[in-house]
N, C-alpha and C. Protein backbone atom coordinates (compact mmCIF):
# COMPACT_ATOMS: atom_id res chain seq x y z
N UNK A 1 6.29 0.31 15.17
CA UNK A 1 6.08 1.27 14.11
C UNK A 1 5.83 0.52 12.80
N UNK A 2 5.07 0.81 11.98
CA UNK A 2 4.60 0.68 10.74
C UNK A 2 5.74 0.95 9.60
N UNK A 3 6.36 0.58 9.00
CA UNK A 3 7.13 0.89 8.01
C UNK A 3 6.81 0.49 6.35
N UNK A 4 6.57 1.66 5.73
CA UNK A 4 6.22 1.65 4.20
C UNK A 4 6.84 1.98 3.04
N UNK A 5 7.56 0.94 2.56
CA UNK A 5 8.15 0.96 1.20
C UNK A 5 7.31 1.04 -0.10
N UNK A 6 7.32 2.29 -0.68
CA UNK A 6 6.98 2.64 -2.10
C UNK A 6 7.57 2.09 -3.02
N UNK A 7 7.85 1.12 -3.83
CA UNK A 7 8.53 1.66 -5.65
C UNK A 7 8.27 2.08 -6.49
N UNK A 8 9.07 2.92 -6.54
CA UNK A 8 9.05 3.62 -8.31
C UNK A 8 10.03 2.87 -8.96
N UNK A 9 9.34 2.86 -10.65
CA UNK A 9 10.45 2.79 -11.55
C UNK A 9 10.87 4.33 -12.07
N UNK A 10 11.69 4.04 -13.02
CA UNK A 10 12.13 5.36 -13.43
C UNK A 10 11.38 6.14 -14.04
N UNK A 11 10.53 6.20 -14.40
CA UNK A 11 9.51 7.45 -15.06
C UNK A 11 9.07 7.66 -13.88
N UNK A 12 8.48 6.99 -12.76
CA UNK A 12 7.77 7.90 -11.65
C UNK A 12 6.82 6.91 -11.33
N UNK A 13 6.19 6.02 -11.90
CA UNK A 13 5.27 4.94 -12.10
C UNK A 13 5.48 4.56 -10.96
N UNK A 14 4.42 3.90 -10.18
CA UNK A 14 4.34 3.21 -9.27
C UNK A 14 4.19 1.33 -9.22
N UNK A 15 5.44 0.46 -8.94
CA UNK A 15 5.92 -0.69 -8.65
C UNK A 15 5.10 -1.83 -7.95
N UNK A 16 5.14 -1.30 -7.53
CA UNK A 16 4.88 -2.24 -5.93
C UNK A 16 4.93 -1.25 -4.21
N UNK A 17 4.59 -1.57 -3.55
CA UNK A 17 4.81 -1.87 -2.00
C UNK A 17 4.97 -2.80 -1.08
N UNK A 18 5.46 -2.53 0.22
CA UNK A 18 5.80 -3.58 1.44
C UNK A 18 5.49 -2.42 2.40
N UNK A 19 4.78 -3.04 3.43
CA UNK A 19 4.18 -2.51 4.82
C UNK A 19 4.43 -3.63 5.73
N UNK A 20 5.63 -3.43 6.61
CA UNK A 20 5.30 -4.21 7.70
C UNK A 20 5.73 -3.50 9.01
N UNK A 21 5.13 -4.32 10.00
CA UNK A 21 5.29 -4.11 11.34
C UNK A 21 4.26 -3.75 12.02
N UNK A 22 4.12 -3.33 13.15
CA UNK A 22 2.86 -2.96 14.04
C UNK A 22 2.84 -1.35 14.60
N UNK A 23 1.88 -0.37 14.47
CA UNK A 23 1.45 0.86 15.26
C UNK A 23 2.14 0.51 16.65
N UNK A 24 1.24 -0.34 16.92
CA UNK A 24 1.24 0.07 19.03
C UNK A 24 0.98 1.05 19.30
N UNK A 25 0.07 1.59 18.68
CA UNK A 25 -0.66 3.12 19.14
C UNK A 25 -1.51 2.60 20.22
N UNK A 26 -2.43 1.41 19.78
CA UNK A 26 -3.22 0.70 21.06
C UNK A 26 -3.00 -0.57 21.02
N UNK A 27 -3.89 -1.09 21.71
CA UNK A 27 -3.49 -2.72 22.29
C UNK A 27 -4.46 -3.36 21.20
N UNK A 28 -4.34 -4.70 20.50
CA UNK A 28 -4.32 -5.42 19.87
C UNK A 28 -6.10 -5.62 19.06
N UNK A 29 -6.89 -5.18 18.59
CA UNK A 29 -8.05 -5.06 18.33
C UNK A 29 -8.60 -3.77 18.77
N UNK A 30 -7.57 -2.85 18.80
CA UNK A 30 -8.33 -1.54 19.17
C UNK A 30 -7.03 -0.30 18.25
N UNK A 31 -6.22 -0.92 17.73
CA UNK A 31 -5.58 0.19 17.06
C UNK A 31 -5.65 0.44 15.76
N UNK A 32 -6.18 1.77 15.75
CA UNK A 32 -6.77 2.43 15.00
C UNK A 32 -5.82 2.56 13.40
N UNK A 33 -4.63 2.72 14.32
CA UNK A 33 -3.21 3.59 13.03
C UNK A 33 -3.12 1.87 12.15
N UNK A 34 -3.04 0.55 12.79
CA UNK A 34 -3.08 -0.32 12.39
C UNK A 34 -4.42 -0.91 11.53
N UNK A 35 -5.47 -0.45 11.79
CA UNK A 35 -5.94 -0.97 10.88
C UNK A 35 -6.38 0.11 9.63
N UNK A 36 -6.16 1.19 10.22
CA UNK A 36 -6.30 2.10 8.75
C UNK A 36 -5.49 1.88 7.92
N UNK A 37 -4.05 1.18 8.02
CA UNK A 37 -3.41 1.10 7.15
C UNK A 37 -3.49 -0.39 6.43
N UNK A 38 -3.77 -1.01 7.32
CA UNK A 38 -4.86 -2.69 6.55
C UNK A 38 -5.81 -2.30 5.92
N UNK A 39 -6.19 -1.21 5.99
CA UNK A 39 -7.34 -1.36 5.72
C UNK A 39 -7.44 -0.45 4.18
N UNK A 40 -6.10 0.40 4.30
CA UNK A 40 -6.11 0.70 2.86
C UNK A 40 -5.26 -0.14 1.70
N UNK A 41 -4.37 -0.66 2.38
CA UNK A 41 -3.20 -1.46 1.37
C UNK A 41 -3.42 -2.60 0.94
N UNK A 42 -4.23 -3.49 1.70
CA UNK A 42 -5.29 -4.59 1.63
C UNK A 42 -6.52 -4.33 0.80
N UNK A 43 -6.75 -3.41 1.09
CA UNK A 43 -8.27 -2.84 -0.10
C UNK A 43 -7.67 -2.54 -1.17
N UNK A 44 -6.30 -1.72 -1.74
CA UNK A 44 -5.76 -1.55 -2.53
C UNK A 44 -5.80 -2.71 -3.65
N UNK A 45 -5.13 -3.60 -3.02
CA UNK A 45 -4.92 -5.19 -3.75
C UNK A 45 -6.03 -5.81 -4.31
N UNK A 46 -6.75 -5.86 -3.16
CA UNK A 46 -8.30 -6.42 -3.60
C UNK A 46 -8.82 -5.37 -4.52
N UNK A 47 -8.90 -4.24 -4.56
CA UNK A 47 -9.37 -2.96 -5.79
C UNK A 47 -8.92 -3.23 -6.86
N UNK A 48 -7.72 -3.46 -6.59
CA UNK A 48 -6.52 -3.81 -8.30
C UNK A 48 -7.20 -5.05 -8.48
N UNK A 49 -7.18 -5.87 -8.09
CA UNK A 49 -7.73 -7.15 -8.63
C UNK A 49 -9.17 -7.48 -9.19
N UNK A 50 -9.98 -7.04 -8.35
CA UNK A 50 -11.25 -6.85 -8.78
C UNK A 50 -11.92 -5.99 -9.67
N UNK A 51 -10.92 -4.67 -9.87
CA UNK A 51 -11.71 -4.02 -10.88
C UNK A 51 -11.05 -3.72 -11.92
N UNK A 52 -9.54 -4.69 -12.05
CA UNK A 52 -9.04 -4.47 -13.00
C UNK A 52 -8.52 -5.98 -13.83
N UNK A 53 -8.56 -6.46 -13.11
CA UNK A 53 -8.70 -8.27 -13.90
C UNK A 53 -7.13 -8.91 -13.27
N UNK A 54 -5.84 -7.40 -12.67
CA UNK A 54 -4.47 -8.15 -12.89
C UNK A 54 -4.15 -8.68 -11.39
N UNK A 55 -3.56 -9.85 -11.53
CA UNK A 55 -3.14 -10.38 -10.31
C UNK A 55 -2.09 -9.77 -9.80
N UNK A 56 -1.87 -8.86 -8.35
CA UNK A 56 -0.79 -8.66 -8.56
C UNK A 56 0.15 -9.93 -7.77
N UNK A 57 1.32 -9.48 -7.53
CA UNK A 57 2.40 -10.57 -6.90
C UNK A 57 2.51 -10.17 -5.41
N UNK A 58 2.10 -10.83 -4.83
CA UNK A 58 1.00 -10.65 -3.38
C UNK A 58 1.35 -11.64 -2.42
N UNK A 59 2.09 -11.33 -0.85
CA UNK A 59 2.38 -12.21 -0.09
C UNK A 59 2.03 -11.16 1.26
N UNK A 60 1.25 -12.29 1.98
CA UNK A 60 1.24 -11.75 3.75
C UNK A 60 0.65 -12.53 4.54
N UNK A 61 1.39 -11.70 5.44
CA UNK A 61 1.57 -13.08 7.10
C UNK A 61 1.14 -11.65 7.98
N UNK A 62 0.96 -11.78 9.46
CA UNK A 62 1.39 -11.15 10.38
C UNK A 62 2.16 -10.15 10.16
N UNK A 63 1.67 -8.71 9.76
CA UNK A 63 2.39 -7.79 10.01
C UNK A 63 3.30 -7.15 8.22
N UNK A 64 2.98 -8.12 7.53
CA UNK A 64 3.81 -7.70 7.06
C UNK A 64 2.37 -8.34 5.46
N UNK A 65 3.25 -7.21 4.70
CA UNK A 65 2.40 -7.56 3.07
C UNK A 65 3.22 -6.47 1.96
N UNK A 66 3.50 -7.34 1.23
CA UNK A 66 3.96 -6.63 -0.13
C UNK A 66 3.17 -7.22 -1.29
N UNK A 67 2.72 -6.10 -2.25
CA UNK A 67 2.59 -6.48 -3.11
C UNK A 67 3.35 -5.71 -4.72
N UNK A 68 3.86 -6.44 -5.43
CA UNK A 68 4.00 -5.77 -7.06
C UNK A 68 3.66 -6.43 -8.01
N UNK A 69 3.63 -5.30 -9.12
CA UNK A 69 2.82 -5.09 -10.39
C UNK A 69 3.64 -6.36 -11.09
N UNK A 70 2.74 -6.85 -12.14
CA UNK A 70 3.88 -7.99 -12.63
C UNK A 70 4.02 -6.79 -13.77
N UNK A 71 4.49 -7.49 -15.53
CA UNK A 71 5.19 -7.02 -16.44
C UNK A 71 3.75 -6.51 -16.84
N UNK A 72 3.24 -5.05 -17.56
CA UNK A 72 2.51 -4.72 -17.55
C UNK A 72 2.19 -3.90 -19.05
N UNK A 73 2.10 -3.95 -20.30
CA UNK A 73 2.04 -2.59 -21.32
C UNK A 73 1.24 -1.49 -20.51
N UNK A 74 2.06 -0.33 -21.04
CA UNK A 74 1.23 0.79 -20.87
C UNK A 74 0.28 1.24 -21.41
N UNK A 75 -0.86 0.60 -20.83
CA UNK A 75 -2.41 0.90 -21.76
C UNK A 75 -3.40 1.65 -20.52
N UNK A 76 -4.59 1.45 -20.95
CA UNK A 76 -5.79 1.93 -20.04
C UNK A 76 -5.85 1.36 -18.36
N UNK A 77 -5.34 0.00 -18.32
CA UNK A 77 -5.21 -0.59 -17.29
C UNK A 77 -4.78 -0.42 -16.83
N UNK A 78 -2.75 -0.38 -17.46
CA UNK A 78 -1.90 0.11 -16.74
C UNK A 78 -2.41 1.57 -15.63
N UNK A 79 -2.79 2.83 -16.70
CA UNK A 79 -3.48 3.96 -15.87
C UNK A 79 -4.26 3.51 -14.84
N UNK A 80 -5.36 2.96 -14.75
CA UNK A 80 -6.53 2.71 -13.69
C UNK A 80 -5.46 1.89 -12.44
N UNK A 81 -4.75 1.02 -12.56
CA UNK A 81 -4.08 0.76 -11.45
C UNK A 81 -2.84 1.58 -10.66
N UNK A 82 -2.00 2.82 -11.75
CA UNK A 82 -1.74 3.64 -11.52
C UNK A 82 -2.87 4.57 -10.41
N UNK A 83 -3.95 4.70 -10.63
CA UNK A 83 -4.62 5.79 -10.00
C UNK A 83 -4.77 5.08 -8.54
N UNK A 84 -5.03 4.07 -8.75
CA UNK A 84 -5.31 3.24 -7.80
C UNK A 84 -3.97 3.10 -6.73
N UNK A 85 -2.66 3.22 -7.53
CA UNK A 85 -1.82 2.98 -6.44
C UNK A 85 -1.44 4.16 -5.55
N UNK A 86 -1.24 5.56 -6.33
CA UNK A 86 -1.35 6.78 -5.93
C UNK A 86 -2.15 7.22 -4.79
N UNK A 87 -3.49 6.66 -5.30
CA UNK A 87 -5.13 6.97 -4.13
C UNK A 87 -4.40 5.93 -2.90
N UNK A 88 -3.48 5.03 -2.83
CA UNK A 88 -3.12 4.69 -1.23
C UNK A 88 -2.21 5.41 -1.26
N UNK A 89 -1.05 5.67 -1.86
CA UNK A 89 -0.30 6.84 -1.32
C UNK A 89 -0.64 7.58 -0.68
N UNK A 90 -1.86 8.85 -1.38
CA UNK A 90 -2.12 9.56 -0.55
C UNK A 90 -2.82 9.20 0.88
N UNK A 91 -3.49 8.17 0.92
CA UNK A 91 -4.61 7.76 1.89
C UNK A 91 -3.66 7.41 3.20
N UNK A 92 -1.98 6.84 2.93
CA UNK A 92 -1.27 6.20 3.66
C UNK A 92 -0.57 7.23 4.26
N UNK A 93 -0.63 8.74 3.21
CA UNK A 93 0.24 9.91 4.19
C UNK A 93 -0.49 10.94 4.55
N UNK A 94 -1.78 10.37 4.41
CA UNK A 94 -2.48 11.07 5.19
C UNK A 94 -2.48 10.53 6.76
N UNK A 95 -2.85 9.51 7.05
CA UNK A 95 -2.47 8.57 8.26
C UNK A 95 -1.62 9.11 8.69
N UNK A 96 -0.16 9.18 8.13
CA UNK A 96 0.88 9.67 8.27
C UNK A 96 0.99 10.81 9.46
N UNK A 97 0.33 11.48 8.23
CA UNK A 97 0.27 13.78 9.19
C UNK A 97 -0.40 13.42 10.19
N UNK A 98 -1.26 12.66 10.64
CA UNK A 98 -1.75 12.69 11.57
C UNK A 98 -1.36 11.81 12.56
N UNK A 99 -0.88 10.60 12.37
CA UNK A 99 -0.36 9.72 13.14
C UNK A 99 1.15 9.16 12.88
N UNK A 100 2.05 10.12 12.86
CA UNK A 100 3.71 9.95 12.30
C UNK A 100 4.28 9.80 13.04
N UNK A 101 4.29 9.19 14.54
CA UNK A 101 5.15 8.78 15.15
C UNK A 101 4.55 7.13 15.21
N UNK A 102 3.72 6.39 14.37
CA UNK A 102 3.56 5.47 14.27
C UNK A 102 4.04 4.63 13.01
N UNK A 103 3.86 5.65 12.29
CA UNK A 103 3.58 5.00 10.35
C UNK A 103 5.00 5.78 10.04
N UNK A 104 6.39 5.10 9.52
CA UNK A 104 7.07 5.76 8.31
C UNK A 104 6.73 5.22 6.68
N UNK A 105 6.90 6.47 5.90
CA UNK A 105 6.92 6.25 4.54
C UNK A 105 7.92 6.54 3.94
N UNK A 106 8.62 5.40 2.85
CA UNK A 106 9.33 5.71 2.22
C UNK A 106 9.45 5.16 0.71
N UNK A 107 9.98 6.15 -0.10
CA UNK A 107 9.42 6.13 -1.95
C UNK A 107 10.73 5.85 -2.13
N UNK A 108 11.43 4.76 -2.92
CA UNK A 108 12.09 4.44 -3.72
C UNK A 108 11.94 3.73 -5.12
């Protein structure tokens, strides 16, 4: 199973994430639940980075990837990577409704 840690800070803002583990919905180059979710949380990072200039704080191996926001003012940027982190939220529980005995999500 896939397991997904959200952070929030206290206004609601979005932190960081960690995704690790494996679907096993299918066998190894054919699962689907696994790479939709590489394929958004990984694009996420690379999105933040590329279209917004900030590095985030970024580690992954096999199965597993977290990334968070470093120290940030709340300006225009801050927003655009906000939208950006939200747009995998939703993208990740959408996966979810449809494939939830593979993927958990959880927002702290």
């Amino acid at each position: 199973m896939i397991i997904v840690h959200i952070k929030h800070t206290e206004n609601g803002s979005i932190a960081g994430f960690s995704v690790k583990g494996h679907a096993n919905y299918a066998k190894s180059g054919e699962d689907i639940v696994c790479a939709g979710v590489s394929a958004v949380t990984v694009g996420t990072v690379n999105s933040i980075e590329a279209l917004t200039g900030v590095v985030l704080n970024s580690r992954m191996k096999d199965g597993f990837l977290s990334a968070d926001l470093p120290e940030l003012p709340h300006d225009h940027v801050f927003d655009e990577i906000q939208l950006l982190m939200k747009s995998m939220a939703v993208m990740l529980e959408t996966i979810a409704t449809s494939y939830g005995k593979y993927i958990e999500i959880h927002n702290s």
